[in-house]
Protein backbone atom coordinates (compact mmCIF):
# COMPACT_ATOMS: atom_id res chain seq x y z
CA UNK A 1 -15.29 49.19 24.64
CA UNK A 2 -13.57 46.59 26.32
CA UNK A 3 -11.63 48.71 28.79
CA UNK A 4 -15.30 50.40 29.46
CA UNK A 5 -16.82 47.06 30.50
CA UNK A 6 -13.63 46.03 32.36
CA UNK A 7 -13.95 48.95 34.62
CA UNK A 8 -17.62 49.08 35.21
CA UNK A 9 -17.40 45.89 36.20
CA UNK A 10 -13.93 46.73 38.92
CA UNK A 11 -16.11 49.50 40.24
CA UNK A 12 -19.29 47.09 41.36
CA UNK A 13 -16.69 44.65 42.94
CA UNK A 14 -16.70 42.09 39.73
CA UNK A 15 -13.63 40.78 38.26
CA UNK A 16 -13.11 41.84 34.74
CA UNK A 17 -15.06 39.57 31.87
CA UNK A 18 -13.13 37.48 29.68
CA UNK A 19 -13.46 38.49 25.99
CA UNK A 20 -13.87 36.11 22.90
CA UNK A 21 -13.69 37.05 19.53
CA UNK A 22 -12.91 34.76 17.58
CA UNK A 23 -15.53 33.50 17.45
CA UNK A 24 -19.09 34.75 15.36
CA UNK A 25 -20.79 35.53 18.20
CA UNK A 26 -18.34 37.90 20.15
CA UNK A 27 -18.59 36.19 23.66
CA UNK A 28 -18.02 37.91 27.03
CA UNK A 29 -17.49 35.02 29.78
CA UNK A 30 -18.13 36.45 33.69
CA UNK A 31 -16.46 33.74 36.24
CA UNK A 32 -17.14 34.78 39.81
CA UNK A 33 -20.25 34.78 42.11
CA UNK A 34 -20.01 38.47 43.53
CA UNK A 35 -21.97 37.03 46.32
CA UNK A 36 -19.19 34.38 47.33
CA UNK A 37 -17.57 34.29 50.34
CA UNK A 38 -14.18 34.89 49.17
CA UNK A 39 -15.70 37.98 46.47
CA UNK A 40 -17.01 39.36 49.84
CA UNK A 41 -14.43 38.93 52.27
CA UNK A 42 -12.12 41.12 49.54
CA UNK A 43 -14.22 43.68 49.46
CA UNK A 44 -13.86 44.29 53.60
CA UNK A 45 -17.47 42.23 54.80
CA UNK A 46 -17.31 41.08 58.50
CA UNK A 47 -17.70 37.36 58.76
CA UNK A 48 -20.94 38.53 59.85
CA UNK A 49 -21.99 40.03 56.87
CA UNK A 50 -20.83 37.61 54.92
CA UNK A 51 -22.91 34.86 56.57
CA UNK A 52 -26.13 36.49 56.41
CA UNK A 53 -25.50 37.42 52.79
CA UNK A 54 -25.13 33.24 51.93
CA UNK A 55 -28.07 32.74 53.89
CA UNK A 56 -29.80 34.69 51.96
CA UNK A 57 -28.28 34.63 48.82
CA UNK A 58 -31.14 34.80 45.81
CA UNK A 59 -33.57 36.71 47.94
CA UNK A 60 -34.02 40.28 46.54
CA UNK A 61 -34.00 41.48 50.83
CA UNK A 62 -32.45 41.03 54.19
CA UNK A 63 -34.10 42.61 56.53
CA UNK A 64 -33.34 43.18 60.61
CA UNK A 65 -34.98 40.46 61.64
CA UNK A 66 -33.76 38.04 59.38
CA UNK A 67 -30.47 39.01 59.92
CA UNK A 68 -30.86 38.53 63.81
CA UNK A 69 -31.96 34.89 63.01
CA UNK A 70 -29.34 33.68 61.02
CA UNK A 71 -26.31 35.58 62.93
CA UNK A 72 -27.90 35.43 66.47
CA UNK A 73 -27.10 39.47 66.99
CA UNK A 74 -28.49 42.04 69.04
CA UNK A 75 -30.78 44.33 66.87
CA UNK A 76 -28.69 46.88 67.50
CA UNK A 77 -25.84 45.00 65.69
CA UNK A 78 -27.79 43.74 62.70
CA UNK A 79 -29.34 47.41 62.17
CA UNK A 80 -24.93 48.56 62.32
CA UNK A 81 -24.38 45.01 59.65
CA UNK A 82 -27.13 45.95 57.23
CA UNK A 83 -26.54 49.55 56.76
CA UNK A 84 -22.96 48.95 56.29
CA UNK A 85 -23.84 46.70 53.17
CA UNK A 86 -26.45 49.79 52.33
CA UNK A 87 -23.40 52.11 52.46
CA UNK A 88 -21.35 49.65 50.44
CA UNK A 89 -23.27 49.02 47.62
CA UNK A 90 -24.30 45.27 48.20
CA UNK A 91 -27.70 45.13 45.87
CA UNK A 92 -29.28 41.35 46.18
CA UNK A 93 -31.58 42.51 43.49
């Protein structure tokens, strides 16, 4: 079970949980923002990308326009930034 959980979470970017059981609850501890600058400069983000995704970190959406706001890119560019985070996985939801 642990290895399952451990692996799930290496495939959606996440470091692997800490387990606890030693305790009566068995405890699983998670210790990283996925959304952090660091979490998404290791998984290959533009500075860009990453940017946009703090400025809008806890919305459930970025969409074009927004993402021309905050960066100051050409639509064009923001259209090429967001659907490389589609293609990548990155879910704000």
């Amino acid at each position: 079970m642990y290895d399952l959980l451990a692996a799930a979470c290496r495939e959606q970017g996440l470091p692997a949980p800490a387990f606890d059981s030693r305790d009566d609850p068995f405890s699983v501890t998670f210790e990283q923002d996925p959304f952090s600058a660091p979490r998404l400069r290791e998984r290959g983000l533009s500075e860009r990308q990453v940017t946009a995704i703090a400025a809008m970190h806890g919305r459930e959406t970025i969409t074009n326009r927004d993402d021309r706001e905050v960066i100051g890119v050409t639509d064009r560019t923001a259209l090429r930034d967001l659907s490389d985070l589609v293609t990548r996985g990155v879910s704000f939801a």
